[in-house]
Protein backbone atom coordinates (compact mmCIF):
# COMPACT_ATOMS: atom_id res chain seq x y z
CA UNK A 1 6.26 -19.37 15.82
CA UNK A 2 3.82 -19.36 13.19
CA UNK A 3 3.14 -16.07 10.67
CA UNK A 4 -0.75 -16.54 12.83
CA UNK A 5 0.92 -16.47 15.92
CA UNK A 6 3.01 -13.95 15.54
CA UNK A 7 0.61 -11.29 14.75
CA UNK A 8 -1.81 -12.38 16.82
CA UNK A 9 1.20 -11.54 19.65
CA UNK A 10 2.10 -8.44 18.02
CA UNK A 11 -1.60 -7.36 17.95
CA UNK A 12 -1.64 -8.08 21.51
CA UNK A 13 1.08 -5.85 22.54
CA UNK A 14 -0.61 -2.44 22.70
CA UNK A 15 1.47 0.11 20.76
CA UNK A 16 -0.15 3.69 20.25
CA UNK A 17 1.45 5.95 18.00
CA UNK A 18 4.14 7.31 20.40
CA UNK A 19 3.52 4.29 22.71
CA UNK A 20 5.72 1.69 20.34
CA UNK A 21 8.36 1.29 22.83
CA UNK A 22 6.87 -2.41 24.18
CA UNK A 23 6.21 -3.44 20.66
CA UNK A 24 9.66 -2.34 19.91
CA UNK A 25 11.46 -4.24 22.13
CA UNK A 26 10.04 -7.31 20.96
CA UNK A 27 10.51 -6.87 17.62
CA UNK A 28 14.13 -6.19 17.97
CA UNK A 29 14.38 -9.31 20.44
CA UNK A 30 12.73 -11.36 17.77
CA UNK A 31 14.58 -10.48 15.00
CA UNK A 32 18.16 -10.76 16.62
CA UNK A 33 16.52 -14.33 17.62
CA UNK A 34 15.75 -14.92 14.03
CA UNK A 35 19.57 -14.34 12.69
CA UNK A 36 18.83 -10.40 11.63
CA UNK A 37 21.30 -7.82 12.97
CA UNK A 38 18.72 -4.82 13.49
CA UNK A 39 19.46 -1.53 13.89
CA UNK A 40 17.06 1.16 16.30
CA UNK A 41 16.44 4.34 16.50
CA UNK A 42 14.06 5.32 19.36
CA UNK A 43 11.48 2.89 18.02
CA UNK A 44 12.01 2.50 14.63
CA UNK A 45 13.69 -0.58 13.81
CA UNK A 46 15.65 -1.63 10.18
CA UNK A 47 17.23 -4.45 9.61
CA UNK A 48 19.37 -6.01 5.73
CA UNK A 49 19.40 -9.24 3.74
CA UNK A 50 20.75 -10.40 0.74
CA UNK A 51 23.89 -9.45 -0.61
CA UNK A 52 25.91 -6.96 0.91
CA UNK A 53 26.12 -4.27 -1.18
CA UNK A 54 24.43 -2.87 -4.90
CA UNK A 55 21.18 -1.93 -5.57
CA UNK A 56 18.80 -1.67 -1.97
CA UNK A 57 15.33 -2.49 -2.15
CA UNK A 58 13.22 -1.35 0.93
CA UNK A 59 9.94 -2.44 2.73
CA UNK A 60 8.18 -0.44 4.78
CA UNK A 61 5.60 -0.42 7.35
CA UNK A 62 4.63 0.91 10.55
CA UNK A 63 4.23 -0.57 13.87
CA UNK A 64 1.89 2.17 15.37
CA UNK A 65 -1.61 2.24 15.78
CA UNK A 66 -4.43 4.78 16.53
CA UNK A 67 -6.09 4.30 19.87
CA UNK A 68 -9.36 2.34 19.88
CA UNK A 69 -12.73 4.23 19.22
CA UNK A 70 -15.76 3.74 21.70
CA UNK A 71 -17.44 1.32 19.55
CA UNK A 72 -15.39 -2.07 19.37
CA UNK A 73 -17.10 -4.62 20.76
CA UNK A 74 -14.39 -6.97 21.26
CA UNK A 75 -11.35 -6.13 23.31
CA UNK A 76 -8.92 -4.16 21.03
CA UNK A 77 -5.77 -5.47 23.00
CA UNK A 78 -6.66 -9.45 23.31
CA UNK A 79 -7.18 -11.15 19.79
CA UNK A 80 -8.02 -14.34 19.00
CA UNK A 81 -8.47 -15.95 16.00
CA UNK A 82 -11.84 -16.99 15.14
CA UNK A 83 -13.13 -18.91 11.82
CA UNK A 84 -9.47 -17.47 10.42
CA UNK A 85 -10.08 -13.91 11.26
CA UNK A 86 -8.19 -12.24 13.62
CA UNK A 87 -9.87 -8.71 14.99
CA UNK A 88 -7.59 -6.71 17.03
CA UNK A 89 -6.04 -3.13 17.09
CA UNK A 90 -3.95 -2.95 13.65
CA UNK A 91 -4.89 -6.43 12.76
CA UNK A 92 -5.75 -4.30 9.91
CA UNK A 93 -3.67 -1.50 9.78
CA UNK A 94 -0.59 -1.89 9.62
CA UNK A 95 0.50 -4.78 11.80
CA UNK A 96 -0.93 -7.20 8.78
CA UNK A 97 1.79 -5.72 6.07
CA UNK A 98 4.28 -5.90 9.42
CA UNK A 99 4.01 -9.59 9.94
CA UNK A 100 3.82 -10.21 6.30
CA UNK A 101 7.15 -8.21 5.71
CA UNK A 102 8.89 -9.98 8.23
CA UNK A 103 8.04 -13.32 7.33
CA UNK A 104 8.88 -12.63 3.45
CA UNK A 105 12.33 -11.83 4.45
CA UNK A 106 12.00 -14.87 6.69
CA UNK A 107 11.75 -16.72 3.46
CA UNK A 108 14.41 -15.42 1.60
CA UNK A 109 16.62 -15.42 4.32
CA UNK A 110 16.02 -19.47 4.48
CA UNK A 111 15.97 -19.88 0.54
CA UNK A 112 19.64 -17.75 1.20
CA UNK A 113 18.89 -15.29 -1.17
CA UNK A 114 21.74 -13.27 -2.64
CA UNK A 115 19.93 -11.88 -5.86
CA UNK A 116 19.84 -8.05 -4.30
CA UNK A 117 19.81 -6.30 -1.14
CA UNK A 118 16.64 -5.58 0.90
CA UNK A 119 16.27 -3.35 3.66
CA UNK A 120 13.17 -4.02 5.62
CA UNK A 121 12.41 -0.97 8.06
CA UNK A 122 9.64 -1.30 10.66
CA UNK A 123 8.41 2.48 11.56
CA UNK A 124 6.65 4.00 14.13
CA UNK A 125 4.34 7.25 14.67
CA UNK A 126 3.31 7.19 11.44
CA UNK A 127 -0.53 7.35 12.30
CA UNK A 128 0.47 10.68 14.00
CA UNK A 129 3.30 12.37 11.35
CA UNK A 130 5.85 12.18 14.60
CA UNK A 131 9.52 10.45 15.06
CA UNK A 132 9.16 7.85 12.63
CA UNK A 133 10.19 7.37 9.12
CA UNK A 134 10.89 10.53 8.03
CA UNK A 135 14.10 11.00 10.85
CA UNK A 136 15.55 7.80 10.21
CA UNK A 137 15.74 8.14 6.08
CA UNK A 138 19.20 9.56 6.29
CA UNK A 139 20.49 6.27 8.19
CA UNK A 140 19.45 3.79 5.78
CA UNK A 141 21.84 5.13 3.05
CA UNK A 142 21.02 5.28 -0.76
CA UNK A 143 17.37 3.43 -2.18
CA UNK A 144 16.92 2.25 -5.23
CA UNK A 145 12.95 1.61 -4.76
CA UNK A 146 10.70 0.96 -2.21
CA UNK A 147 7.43 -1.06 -1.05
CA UNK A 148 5.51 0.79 1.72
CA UNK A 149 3.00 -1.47 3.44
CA UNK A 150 -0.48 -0.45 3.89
CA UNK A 151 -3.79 -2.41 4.05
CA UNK A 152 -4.52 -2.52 0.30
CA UNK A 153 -6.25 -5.18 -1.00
CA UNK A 154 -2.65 -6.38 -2.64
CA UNK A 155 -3.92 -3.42 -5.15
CA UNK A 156 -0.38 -1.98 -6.38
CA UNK A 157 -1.04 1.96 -5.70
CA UNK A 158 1.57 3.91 -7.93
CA UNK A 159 0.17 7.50 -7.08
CA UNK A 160 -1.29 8.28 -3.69
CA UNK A 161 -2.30 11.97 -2.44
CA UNK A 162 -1.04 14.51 -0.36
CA UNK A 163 -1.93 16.53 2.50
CA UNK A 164 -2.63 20.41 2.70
CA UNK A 165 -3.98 21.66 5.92
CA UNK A 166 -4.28 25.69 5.37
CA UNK A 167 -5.05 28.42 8.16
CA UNK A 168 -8.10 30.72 7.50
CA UNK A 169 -8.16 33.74 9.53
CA UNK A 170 -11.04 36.38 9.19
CA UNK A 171 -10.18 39.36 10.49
CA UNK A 172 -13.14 42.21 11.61
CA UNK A 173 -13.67 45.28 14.39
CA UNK A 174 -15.40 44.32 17.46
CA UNK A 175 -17.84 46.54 19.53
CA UNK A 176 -20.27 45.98 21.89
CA UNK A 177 -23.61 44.27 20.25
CA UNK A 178 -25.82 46.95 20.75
CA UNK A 179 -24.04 49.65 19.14
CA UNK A 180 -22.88 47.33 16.40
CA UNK A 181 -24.71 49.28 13.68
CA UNK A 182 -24.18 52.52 14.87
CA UNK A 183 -20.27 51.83 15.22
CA UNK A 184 -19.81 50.46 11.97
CA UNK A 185 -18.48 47.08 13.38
CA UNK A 186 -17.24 44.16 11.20
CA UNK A 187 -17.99 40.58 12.44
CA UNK A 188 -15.63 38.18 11.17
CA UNK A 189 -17.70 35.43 12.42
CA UNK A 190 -19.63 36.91 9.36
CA UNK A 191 -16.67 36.92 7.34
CA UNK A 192 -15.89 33.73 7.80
CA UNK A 193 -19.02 32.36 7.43
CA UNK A 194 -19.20 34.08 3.85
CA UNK A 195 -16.07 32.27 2.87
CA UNK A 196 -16.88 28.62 3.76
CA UNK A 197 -19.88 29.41 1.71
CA UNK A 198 -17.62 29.93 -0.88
CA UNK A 199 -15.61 27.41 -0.66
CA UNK A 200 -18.23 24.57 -0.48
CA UNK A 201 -18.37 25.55 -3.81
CA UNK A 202 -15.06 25.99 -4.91
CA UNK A 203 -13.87 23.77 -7.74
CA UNK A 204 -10.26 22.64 -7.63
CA UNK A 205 -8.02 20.64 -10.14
CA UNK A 206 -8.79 17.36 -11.02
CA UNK A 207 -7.06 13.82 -11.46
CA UNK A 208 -7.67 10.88 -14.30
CA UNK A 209 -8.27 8.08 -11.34
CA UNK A 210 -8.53 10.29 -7.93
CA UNK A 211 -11.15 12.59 -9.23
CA UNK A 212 -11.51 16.46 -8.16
CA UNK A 213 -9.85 17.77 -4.85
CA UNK A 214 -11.87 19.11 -2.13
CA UNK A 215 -11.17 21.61 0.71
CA UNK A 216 -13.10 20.50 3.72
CA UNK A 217 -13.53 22.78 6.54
CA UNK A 218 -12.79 21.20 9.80
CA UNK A 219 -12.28 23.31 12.54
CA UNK A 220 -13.65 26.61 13.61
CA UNK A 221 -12.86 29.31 16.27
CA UNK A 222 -14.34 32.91 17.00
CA UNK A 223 -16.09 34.90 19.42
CA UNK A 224 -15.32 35.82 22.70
CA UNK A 225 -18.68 36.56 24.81
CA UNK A 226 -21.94 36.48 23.46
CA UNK A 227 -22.33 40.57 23.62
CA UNK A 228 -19.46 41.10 21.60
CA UNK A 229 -19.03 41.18 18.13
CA UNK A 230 -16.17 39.21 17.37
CA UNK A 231 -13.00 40.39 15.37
CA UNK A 232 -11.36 37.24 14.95
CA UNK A 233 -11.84 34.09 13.43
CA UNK A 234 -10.28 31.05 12.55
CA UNK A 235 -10.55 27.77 10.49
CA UNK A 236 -8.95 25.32 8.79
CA UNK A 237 -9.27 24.16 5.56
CA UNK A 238 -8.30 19.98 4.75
CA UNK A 239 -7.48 19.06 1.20
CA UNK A 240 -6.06 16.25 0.00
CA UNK A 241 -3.67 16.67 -2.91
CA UNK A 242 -3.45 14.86 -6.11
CA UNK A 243 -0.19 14.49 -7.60
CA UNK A 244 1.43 16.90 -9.38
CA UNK A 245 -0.34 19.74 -7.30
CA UNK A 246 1.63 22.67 -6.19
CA UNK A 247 1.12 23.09 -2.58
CA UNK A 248 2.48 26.92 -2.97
CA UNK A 249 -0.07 27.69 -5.92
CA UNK A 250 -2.72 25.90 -4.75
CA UNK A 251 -2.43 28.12 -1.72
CA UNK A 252 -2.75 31.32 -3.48
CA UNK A 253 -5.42 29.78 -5.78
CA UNK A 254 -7.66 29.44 -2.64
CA UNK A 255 -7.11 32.67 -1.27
CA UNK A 256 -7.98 34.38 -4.93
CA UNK A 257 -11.40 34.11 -3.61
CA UNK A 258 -11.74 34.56 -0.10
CA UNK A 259 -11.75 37.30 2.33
CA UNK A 260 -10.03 35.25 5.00
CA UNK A 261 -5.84 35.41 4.80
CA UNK A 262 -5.04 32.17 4.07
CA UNK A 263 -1.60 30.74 5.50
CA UNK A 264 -0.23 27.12 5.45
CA UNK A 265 -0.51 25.06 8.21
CA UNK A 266 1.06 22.32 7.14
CA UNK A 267 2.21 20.48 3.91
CA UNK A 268 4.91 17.80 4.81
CA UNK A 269 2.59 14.88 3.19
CA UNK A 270 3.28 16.09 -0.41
CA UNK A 271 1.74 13.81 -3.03
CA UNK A 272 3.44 11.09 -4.51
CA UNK A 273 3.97 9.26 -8.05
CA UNK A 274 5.93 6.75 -9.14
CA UNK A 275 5.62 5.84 -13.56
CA UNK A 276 3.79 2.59 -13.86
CA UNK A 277 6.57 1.35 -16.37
CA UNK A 278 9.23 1.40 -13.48
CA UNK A 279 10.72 -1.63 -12.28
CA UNK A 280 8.72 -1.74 -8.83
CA UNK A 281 5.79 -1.01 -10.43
CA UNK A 282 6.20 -4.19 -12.87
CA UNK A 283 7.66 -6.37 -9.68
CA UNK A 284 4.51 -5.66 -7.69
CA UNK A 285 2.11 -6.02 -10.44
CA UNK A 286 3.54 -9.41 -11.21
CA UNK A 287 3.47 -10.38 -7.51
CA UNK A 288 0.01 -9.47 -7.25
CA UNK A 289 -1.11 -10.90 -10.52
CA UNK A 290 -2.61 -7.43 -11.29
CA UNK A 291 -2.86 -5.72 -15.00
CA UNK A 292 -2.56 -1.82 -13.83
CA UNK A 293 -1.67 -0.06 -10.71
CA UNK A 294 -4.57 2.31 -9.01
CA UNK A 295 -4.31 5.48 -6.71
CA UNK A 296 -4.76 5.83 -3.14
CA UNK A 297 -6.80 9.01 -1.32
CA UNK A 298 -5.26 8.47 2.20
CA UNK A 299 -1.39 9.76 2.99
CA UNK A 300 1.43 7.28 4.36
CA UNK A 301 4.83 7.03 5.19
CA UNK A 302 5.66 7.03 1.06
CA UNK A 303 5.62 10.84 1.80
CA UNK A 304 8.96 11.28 3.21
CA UNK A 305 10.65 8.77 0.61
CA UNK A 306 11.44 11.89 -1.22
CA UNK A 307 12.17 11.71 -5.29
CA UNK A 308 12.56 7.40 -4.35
CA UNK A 309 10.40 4.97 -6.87
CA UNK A 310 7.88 3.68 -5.05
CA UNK A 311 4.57 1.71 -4.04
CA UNK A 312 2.25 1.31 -1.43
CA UNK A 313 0.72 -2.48 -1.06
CA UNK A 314 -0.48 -4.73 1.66
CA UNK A 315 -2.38 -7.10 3.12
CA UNK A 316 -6.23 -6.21 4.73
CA UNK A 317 -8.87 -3.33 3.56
CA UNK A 318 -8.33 0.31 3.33
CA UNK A 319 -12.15 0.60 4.51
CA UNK A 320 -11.19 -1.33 8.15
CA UNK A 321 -8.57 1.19 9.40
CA UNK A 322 -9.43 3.56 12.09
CA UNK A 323 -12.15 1.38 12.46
CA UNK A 324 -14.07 -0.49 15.42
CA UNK A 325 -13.83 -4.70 15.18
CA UNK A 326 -11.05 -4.12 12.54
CA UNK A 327 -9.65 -7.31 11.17
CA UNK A 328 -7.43 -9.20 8.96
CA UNK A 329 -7.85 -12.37 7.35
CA UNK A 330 -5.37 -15.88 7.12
CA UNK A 331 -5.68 -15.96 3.87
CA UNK A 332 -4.83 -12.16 3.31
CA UNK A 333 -2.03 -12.77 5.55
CA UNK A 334 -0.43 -15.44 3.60
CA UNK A 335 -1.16 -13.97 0.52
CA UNK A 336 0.72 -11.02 1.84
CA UNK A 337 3.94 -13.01 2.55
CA UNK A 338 3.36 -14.45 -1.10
CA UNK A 339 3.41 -10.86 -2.54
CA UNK A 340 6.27 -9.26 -0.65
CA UNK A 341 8.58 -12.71 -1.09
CA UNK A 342 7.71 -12.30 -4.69
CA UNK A 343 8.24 -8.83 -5.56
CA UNK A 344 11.70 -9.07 -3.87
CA UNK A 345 12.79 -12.14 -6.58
CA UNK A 346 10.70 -9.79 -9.41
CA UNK A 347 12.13 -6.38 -8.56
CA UNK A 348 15.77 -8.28 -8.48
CA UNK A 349 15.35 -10.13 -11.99
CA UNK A 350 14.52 -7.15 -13.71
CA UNK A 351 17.43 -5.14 -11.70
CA UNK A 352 19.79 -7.75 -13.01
CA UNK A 353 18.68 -7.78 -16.93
């Protein structure tokens, strides 16, 4: 089966995030077929080459998609390949850097490579934060570096952002409408309202390459009936982190200058760095034939690789995901192969100097 072929099969095989179990099977059926011993956990799948032990090099991606938006005009779950496009449900995202990963470790497996050891684990729920990478990163024993595959450009992305949702809840004293004034009620609608003024026009930290953060209101809750003012209100607050933000400070930063208590939601995706002089940093740059690394605005699994080196690269377009008609091309495809087969023999060479 051909690299085309292959992900124009795994395209085909429907596999919402928390849906992967079909697209799991296969994988694992595939890759025992192929001379791989994998290893599974509900239906994330990792597999070794190389040499048995030293240094461990690991490539990411994940095998779970969003579901399809009302607006695709071709069917999501049947692609075909047309003038060396392929459009299908994570064509694009991720199922590109998937097919790419496993035929680059098809490669070195034939051109028996014994330079390092590569771990190549295929994850799933990561488009939903769920049982995926993070709960297996205990099982795959110490990293040395890692290569997370997302739809890139081949760009090597050193520094990518995080993910702060906060909790905004405006508190008032309710009373029926028409005594409002005379009662001295407080409408935390009102309240509320007062603070997302507020912090439309809040100005947080900035980064050299990813530019100034922004909190973006995107939910809201209050009121109960339309006679009553309301003494409750929520909503939530969005930011994406730059690195080297404090979650914690940044926290108390925003509530400085709202009425609203402010809690945390949730801050699992923090954001990540990795120093463009390290060794994966150079191996993917090489690969890619690229001068400098760049930064990424959107979150991945690299957030629950902990303190571990790494990158995020792949095959496809960053703009395509979550998108209708999304698509990836041939020649991003074998390009891909080309990067990840190569950054494996660069990573290794420097390793070994």
């Amino acid at each position: 089966m051909s690299s085309a072929e292959f992900l124009k099969a795994i395209v085909g095989t429907p596999s919402l995030s928390g849906q992967e179990k079909s697209l799991a099977d296969a994988l694992e059926a595939f890759l025992s077929i192929q001379g791989f011993s994998p290893q599974r956990a509900g239906n994330n799948i990792w597999f070794t080459l190389g040499s048995v032990s030293g240094p461990t090099l690991l490539l990411n991606s994940h095998i779970d998609t969003v579901p399809p938006n009302a607006n695709w005009v071709s069917d999501p779950f049947k692609p075909e390949w047309r003038e060396s496009r392929l459009t299908g449900l994570g064509a694009n995202d991720a199922k590109g850097a998937v097919t790419a990963i496993i035929f680059a470790a098809l490669r070195l497996k034939q051109d028996h490579f014994q330079s390092g050891r590569v771990l190549v684990a295929l994850s799933c729920e990561e488009e939903t934060g769920g049982q995926g990478l993070g709960t297996i990163i205990s099982q795959l024993g110490p990293l040395e570096a890692a290569v997370v595959g997302e739809p890139t450009g081949l760009r090597v992305v050193s520094s990518q952002r995080g993910l702060l949702i906060l909790k905004c809840t405006a508190r008032g004293m309710s009373g029926h409408v028409a005594n409002a004034q005379m009662l001295g009620t407080e409408n935390a609608i009102a309240k509320a309202s007062r603070d997302i003024v507020k912090i439309e026009q809040l100005v947080l930290p900035s980064h050299p390459t990813l530019g100034m953060m922004k909190a973006h209101v995107t939910q809201i809750q209050g009121g109960l009936k339309r006679n009553q003012i309301p003494d409750h209100c929520e909503f939530y607050l969005d930011i994406r982190t730059n690195p080297e933000s404090d979650h914690v400070a940044l926290t108390h930063l925003i509530q400085s200058h709202l009425e609203s208590e402010v809690t945390i939601h949730s801050d699992r995706y923090l954001p990540k760095w990795t120093n463009p002089q390290h060794p994966i940093v150079m191996a993917a740059l090489k690969a890619a034939k690229k001068e400098a690394p760049t930064s990424s605005a959107t979150t991945s699994d690299w957030a629950f690789l902990k303190d571990i080196p790494a990158v995020k690269v792949g095959p496809g377009d960053t703009f395509r995901s979550h998108r209708p008609d999304e698509y990836l091309l041939l020649s991003e495809l074998e390009e891909g192969i080309c990067f990840y087969r190569d950054t494996v023999l660069h990573f290794f060479e420097k390793a070994s100097v």
